[in-house]
Protein backbone atom coordinates (compact mmCIF):
# COMPACT_ATOMS: atom_id res chain seq x y z
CA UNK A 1 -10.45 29.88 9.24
CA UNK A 2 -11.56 26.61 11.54
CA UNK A 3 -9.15 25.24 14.06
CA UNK A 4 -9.32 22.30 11.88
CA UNK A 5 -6.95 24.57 9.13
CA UNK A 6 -10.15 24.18 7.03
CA UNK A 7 -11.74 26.83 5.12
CA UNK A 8 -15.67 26.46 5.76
CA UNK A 9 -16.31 24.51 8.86
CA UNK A 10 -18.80 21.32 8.17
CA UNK A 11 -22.06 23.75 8.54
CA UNK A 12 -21.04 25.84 5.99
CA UNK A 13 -20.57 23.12 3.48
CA UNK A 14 -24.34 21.40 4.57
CA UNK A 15 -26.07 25.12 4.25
CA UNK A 16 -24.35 25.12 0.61
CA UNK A 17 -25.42 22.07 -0.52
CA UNK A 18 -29.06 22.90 0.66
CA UNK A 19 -29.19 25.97 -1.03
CA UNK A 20 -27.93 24.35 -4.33
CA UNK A 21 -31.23 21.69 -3.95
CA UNK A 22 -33.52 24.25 -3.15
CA UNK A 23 -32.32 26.47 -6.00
CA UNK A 24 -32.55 23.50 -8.23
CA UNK A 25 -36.22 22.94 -7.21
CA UNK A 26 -36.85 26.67 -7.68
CA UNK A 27 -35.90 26.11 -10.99
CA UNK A 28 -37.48 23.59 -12.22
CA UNK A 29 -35.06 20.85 -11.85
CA UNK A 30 -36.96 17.14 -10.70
CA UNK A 31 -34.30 15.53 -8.94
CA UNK A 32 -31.06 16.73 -7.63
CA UNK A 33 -27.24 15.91 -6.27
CA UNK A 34 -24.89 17.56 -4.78
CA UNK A 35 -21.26 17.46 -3.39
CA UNK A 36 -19.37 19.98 -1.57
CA UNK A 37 -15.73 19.44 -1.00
CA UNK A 38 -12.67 20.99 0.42
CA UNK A 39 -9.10 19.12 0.87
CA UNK A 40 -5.68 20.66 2.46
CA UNK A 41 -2.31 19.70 2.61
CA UNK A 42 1.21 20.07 2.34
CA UNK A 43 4.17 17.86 0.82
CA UNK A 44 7.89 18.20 1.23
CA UNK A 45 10.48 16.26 -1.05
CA UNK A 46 14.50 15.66 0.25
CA UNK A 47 16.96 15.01 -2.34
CA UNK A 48 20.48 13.71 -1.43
CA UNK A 49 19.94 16.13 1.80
CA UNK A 50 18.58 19.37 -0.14
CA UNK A 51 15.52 20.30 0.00
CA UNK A 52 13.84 19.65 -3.32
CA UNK A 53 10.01 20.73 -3.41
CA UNK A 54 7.96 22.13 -0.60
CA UNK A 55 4.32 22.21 -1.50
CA UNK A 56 1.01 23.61 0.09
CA UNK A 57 -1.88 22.19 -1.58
CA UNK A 58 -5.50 24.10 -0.46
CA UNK A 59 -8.62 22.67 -2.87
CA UNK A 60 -12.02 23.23 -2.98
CA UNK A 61 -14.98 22.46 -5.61
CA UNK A 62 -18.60 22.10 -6.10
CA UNK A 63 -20.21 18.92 -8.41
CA UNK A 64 -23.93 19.53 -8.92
CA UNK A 65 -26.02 16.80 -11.01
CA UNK A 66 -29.83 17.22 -12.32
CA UNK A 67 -32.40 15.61 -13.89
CA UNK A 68 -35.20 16.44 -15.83
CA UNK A 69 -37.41 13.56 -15.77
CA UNK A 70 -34.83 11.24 -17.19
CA UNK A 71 -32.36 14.02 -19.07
CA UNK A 72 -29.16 14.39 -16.45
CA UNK A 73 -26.78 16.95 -16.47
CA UNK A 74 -23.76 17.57 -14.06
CA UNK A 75 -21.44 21.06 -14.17
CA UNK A 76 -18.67 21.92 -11.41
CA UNK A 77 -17.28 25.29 -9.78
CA UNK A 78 -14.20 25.55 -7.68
CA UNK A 79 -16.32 28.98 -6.79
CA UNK A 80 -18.11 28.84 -3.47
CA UNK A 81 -19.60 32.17 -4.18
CA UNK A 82 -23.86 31.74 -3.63
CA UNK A 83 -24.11 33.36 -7.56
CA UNK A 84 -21.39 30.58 -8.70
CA UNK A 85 -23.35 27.52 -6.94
CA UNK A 86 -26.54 29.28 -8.71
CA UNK A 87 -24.75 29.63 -12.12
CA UNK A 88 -23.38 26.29 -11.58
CA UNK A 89 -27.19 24.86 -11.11
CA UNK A 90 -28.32 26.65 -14.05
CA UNK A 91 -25.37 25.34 -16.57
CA UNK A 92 -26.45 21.58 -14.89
CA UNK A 93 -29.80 22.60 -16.23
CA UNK A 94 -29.22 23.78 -19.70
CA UNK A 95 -26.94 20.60 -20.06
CA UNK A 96 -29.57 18.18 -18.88
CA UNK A 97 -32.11 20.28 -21.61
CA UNK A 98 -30.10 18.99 -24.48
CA UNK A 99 -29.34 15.23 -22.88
CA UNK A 100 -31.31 12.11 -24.62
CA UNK A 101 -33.48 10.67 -21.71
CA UNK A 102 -31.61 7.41 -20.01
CA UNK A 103 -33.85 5.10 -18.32
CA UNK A 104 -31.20 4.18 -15.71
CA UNK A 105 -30.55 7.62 -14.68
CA UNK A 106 -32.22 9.24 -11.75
CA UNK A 107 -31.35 9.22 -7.83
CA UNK A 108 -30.63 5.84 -6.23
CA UNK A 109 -34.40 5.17 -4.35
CA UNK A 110 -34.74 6.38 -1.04
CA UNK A 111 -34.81 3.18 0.77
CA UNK A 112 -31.26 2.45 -0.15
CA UNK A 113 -29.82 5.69 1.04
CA UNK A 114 -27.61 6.33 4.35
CA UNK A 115 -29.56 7.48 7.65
CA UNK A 116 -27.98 8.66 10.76
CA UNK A 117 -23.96 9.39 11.55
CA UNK A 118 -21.23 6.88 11.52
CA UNK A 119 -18.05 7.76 12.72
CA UNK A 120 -15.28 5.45 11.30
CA UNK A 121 -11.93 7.45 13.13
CA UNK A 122 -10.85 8.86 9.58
CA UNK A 123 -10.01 11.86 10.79
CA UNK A 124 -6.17 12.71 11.98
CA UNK A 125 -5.20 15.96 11.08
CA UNK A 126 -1.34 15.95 10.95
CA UNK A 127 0.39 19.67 10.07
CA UNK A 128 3.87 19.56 11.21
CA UNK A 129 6.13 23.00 10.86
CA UNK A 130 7.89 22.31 7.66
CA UNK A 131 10.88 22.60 9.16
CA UNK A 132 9.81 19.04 10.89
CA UNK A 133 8.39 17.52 7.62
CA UNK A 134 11.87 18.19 6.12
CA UNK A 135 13.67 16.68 9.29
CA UNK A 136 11.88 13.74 9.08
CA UNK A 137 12.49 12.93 5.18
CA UNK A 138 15.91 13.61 5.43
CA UNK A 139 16.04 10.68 8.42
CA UNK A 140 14.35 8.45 6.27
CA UNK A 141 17.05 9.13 3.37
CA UNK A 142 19.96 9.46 5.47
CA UNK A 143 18.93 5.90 6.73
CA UNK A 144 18.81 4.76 2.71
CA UNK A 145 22.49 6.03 2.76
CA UNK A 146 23.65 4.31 6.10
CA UNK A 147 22.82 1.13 4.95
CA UNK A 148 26.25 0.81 2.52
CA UNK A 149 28.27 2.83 0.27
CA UNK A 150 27.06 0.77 -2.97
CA UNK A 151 23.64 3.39 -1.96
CA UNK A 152 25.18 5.91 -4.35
CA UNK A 153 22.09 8.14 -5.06
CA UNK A 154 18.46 9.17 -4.14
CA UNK A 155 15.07 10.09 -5.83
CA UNK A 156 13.67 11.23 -2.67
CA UNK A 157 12.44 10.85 0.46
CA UNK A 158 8.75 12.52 0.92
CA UNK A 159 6.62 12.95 3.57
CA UNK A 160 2.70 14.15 2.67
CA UNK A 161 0.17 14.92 5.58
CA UNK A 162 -3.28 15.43 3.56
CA UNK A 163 -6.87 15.92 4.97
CA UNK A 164 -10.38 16.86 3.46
CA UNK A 165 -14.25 17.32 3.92
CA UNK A 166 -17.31 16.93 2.12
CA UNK A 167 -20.74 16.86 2.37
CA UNK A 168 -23.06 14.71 -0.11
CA UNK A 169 -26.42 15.83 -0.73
CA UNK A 170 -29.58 14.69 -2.76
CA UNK A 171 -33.18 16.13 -3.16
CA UNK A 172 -34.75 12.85 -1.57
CA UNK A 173 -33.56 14.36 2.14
CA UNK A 174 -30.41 12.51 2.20
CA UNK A 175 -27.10 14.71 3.39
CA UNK A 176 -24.25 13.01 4.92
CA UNK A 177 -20.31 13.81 5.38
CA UNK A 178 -17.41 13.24 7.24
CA UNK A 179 -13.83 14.37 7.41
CA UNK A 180 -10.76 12.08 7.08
CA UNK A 181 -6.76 12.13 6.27
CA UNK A 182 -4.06 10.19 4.59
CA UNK A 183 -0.55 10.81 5.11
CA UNK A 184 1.97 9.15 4.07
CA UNK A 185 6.72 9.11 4.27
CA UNK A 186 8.12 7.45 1.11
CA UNK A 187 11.99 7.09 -0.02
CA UNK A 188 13.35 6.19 -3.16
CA UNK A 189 17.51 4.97 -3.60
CA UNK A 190 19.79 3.80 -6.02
CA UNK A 191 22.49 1.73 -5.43
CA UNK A 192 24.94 -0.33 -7.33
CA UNK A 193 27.83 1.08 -9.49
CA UNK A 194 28.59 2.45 -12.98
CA UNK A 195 26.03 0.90 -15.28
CA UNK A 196 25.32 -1.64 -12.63
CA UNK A 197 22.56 0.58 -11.53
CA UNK A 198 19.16 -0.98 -9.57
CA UNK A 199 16.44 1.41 -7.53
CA UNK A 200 13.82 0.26 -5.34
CA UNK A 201 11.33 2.06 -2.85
CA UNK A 202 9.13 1.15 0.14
CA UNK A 203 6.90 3.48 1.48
CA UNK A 204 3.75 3.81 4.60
CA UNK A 205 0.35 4.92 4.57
CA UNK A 206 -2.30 5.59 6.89
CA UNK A 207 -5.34 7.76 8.33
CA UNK A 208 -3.39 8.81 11.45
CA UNK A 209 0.51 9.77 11.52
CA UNK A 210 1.15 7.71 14.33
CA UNK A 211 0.63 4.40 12.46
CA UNK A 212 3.45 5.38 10.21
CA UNK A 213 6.41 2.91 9.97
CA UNK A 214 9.17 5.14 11.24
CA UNK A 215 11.13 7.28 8.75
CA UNK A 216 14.22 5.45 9.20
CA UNK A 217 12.93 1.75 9.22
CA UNK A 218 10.98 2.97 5.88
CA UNK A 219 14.51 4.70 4.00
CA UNK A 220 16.83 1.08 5.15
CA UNK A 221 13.90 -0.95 3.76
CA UNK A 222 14.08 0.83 0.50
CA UNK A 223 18.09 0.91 0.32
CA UNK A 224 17.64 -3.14 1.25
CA UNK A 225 15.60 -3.97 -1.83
CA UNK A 226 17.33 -1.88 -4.25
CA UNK A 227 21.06 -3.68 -3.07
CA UNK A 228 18.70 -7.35 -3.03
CA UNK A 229 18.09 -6.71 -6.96
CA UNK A 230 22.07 -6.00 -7.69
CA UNK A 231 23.45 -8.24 -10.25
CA UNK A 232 19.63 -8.97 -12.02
CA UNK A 233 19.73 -10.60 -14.92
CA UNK A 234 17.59 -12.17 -17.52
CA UNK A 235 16.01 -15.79 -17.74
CA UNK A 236 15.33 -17.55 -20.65
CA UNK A 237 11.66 -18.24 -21.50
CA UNK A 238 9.87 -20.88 -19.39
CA UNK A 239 6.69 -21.87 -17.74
CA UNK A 240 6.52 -21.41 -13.87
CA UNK A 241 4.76 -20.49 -11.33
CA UNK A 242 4.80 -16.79 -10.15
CA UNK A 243 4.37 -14.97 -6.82
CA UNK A 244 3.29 -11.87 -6.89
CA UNK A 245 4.61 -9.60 -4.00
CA UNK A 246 1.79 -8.20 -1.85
CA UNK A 247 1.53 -4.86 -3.05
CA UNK A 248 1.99 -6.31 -6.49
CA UNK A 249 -1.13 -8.38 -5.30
CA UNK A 250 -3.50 -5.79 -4.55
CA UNK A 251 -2.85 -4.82 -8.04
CA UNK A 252 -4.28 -8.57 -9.02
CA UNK A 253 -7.41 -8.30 -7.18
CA UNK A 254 -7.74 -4.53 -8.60
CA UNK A 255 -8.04 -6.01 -12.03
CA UNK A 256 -10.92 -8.33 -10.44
CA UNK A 257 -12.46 -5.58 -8.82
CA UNK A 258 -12.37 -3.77 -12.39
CA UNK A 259 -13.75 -6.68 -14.10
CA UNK A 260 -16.59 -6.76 -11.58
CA UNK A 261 -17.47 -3.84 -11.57
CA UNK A 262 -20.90 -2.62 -13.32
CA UNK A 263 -19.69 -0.29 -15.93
CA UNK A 264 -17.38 -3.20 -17.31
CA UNK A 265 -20.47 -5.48 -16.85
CA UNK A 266 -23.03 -3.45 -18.63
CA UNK A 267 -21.13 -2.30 -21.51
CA UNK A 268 -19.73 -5.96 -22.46
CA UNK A 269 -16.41 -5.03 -21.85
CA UNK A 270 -15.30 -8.03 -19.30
CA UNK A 271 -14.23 -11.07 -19.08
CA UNK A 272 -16.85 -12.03 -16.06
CA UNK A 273 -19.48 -10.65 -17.77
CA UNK A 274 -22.50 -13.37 -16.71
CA UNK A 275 -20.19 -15.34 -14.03
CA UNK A 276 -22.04 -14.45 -10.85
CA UNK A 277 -22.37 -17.87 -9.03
CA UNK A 278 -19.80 -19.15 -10.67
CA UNK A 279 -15.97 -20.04 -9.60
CA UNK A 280 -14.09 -17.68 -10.90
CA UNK A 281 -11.11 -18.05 -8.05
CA UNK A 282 -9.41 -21.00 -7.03
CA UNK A 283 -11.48 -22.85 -4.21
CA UNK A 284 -9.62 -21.39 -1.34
CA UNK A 285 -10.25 -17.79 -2.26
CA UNK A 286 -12.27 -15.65 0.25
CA UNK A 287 -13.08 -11.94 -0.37
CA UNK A 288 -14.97 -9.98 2.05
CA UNK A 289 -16.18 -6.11 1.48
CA UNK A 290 -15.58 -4.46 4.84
CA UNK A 291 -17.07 -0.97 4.50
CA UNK A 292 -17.02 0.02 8.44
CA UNK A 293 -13.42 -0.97 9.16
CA UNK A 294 -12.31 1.96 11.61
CA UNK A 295 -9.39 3.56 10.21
CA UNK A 296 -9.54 2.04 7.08
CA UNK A 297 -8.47 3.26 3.77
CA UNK A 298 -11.01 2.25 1.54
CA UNK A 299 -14.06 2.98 5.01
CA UNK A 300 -17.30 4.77 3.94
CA UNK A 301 -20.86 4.69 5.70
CA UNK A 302 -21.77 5.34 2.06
CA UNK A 303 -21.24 5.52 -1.54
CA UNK A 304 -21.38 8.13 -4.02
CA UNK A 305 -24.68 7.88 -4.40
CA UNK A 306 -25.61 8.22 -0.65
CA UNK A 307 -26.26 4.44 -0.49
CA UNK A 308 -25.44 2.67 2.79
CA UNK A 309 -22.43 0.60 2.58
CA UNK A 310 -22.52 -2.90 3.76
CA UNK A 311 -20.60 -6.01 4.60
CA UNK A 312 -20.26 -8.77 2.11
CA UNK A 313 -18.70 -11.46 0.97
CA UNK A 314 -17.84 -11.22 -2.61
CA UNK A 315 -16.29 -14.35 -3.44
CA UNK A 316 -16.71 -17.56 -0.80
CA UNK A 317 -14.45 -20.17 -2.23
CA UNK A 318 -13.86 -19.18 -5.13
CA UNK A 319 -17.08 -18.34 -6.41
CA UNK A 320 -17.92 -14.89 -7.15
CA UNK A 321 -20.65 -13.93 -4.90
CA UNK A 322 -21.99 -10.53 -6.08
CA UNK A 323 -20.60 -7.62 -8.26
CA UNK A 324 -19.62 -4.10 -7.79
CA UNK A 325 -22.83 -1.70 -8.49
CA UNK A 326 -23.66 1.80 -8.35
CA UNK A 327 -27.28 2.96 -8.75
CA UNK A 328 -26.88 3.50 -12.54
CA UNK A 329 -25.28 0.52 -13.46
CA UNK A 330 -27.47 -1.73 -11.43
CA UNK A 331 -30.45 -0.42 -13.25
CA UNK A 332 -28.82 -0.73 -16.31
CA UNK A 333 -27.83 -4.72 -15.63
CA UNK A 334 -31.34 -5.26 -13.68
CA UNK A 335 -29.91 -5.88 -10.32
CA UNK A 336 -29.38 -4.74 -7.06
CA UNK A 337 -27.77 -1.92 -5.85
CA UNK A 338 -24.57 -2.97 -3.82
CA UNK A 339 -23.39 0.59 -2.57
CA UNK A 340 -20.45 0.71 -5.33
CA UNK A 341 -20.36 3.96 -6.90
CA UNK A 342 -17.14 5.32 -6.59
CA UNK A 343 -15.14 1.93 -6.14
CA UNK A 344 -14.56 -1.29 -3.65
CA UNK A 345 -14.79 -0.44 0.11
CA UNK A 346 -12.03 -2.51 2.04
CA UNK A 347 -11.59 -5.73 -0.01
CA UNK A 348 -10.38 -8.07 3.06
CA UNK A 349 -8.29 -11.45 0.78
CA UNK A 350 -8.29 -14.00 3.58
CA UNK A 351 -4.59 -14.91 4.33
CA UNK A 352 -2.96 -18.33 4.66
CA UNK A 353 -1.10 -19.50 7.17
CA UNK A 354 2.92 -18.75 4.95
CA UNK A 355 4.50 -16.01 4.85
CA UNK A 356 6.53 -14.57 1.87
CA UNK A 357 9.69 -17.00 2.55
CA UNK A 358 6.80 -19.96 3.44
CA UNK A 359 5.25 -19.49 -0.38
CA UNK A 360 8.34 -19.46 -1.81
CA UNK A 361 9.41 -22.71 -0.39
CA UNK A 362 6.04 -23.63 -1.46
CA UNK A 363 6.42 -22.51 -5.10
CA UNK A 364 9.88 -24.85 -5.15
CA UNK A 365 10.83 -23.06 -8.57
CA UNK A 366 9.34 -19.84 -10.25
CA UNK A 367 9.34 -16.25 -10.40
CA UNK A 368 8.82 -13.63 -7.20
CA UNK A 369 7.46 -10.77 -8.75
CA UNK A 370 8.41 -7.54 -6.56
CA UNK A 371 7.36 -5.12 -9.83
CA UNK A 372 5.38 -4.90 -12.70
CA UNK A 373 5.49 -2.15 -15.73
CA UNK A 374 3.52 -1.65 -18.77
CA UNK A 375 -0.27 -1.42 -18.63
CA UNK A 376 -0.98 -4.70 -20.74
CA UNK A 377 -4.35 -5.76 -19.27
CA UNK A 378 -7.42 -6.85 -21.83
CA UNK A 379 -10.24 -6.63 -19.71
CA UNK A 380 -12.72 -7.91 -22.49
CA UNK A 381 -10.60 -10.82 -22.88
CA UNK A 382 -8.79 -11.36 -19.63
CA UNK A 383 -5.63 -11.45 -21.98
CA UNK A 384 -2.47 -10.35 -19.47
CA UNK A 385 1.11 -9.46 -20.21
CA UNK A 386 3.49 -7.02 -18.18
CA UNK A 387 7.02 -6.52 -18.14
CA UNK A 388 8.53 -7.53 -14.81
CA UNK A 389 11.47 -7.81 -12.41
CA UNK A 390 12.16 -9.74 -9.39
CA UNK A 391 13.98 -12.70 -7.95
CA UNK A 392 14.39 -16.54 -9.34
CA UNK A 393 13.30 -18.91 -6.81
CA UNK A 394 15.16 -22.28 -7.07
CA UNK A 395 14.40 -25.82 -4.50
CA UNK A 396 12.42 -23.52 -2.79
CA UNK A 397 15.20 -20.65 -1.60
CA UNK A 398 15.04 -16.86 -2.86
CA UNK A 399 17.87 -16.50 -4.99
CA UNK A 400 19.12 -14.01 -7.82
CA UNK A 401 17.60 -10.76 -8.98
CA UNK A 402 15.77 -10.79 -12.45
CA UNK A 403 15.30 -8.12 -14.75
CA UNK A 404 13.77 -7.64 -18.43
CA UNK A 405 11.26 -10.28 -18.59
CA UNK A 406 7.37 -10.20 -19.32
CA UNK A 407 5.24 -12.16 -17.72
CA UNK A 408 2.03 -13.56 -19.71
CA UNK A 409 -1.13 -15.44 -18.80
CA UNK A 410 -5.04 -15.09 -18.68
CA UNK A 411 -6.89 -13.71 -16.00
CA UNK A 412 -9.74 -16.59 -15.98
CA UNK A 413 -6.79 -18.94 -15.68
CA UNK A 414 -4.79 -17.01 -13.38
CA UNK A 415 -7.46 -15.93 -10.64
CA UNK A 416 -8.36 -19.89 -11.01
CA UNK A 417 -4.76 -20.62 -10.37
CA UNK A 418 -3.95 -19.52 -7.18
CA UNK A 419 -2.30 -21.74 -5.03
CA UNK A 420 -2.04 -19.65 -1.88
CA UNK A 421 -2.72 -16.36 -0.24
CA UNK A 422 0.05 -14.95 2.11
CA UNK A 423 -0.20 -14.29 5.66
CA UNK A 424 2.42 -10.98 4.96
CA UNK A 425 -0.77 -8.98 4.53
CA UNK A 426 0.48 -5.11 3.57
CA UNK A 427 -2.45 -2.21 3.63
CA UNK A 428 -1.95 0.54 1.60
CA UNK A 429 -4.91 1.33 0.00
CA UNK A 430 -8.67 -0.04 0.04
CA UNK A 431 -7.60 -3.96 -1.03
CA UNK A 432 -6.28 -5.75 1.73
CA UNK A 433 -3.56 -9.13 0.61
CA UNK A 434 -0.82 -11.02 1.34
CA UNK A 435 1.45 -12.23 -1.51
CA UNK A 436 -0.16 -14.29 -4.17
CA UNK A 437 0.76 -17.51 -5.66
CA UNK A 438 -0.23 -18.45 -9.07
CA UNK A 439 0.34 -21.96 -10.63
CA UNK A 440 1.79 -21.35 -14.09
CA UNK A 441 2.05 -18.47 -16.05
CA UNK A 442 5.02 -17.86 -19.28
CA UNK A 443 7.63 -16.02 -18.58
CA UNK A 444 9.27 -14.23 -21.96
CA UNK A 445 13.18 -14.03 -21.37
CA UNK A 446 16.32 -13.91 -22.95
């Protein structure tokens, strides 16, 4: 065991992965890829004061990919055993035997690929006793409860420390890995009375434990917004404009990111399929790909592929800049490699100058958005339409919950619709926004 509380220290992970791509050599194999992972962690749950769930999580596993001229094949072992990672190659092998040859397939060339260390402060290792975990959940739902009586019941307060390690290897001399951490205290309440029920939840994220809200601000947040959306009702059917909620606006630019993105692209199955150079955001729309932000949640000095990560700007008023590629599909469209595979790294939306109250006076009249259900996105289309909840903005001022509506619209038209960007910019995961503020989209109500 490392003094880390990992497994295999680093150097036992980098002599696997070389062993795998010399064994694969051995063997016949033209190209290979390897990663070697391990993650640990532990989660605690507090319900109404009683401990609900305590769980350790400990997880290891080995992904090995190789090609045969053009043929790929991949296999996996949780097994760190040298005869597993050798069994593991050979199963990789007899896949790739039987594969139809892919002209896109094949290692990502060795220009592209990462050289030298990086160190983005990803790594925080938080392991409090469990008797402390508990502790601090319990604050954070005992501070739900404090807030007022109508707080008449809990799904949970949770706090998570997680970390992990990997090392990425491929037969062109490129090995490269890092270790990093996300923890995270949630709460979930339920307040109102009889079948006047409403729940809500709020929760923080973040590489290192310190930058957590504390557990009590995080539980009176939560109990806040689920008494704010007592008394929600139903609207009748109208065309407004909507403002989605930050977090709820992450979500927004995730669907953009999606749509981007070169497996959408190369299969036909998006709406911005041929639309680079072209506006595809409202003029004041300004994306930025931030790989190298320390501490970040979405940081990598590469992809995974091995490719260097960069900073870009993706869309510059409005027009969409360049697309989301990993080494496959960028052969496959005939482009150029962005360092994708794997996802976005740090989407930065530029914020305005309002906050959430400031784009609400803006809106005048319209929908706040605060959460979305239903999964009723048509990427090929851009066709969009989710149930939703939230609060009915009227002359500008935040006024009465909402409940049991669906909100409808395009995603051409909406992305091209956006008014403003919020300056109440919320991080919680690798796309950075304030609140959102579309034009006009129809709002199915009573």
């Amino acid at each position: 065991m490392s003094s880390s509380g990992f497994s295999f220290p680093a150097s036992t992970l980098r002599d696997m992965a070389q062993d795998i791509l010399d064994y694969a050599k051995s063997r016949g194999a033209g190209a290979c890829e390897t990663d070697v992972s391990e993650g640990i962690g532990q989660s605690v749950t507090v319900r109404r004061g009683e401990v609900e769930t305590i769980e350790y999580n400990r997880d290891k596993g080995v992904g090995v990919t190789v090609y045969l001229g053009q043929q790929r094949g991949y296999a996996s072992t949780s097994d760190f055993s040298r005869a597993a990672l050798h069994a593991t190659v050979d199963a990789a092998l007899s896949i790739a035997r039987f594969t139809a040859p892919d002209e896109a397939a094949g290692l990502p060339e060795a220009e592209l690929l990462a050289r030298g260390g990086m160190d983005l402060d990803l790594y925080h290792p938080w392991a409090p006793p469990v008797e402390e975990a508990i502790d601090l959940a319990r604050r954070c739902e005992a501070a739900a409860f404090a807030v007022s009586p109508l707080v008449k019941n809990s799904e949970g307060a949770s706090v998570s420390c997680q970390q992990s390690h990997f090392v990425s290897a491929n037969s062109l001399g490129f090995m490269g890995g890092y270790p990093s951490s996300r923890h995270y205290i949630a709460c979930s309440v339920i307040a109102g009375e009889g079948d006047a029920m409403q729940r809500d939840d709020w929760y923080s994220t973040h590489r290192n434990a310190e930058d957590l809200a504390d557990a009590e601000v995080i539980g009176e947040y939560a109990a806040r917004r689920a008494l704010s959306r007592l008394g929600a009702r139903k609207i009748s059917t109208c065309e407004v404009p909507v403002l989605f909620e930050a977090p709820l606006a992450a979500g927004l630019i995730g669907h953009f990111v999606y749509a981007a993105s070169g497996g959408s692209l190369y299969r036909k199955s998006s709406f911005l399929v041929d639309s680079l150079g072209t506006a595809v955001f409202s003029p004041q729309v300004h994306i930025g790909e931030r790989p190298h932000l320390p501490r970040g949640l979405g940081s990598c000095p590469f992809d995974e592929d091995g490719v260097a990560t960069r900073d870009r700007e993706v869309v510059e008023a409005g027009v969409l800049k360049g697309y989301f590629l990993s080494t496959y599909s960028a052969r496959k469209l005939g482009m150029a490699n962005t360092g994708n595979a794997g996802g976005s790294h740090n989407l930065v939306v530029r914020p305005g100058k309002r906050d959430l109250v400031g784009l609400a006076a803006l809106m005048g009249r319209g929908l706040l958005v605060t959460e979305l259900l239903g999964q009723g996105v048509n990427y090929v289309t851009g066709d969009y339409s989710r149930g939703a909840s939230g609060y009915w903005v009227e002359n500008g001022e935040i006024g009465h919950a909402v409940q049991e509506v669906t909100i409808a619209g395009n995603l051409r038209d909406m992305l091209r619709g956006i008014v403003a960007i919020g300056s109440d910019v919320l991080v919680r995961g690798s796309k950075q926004t304030g609140s959102i503020l579309i034009d006009r989209m129809t709002i199915a109500g009573a």
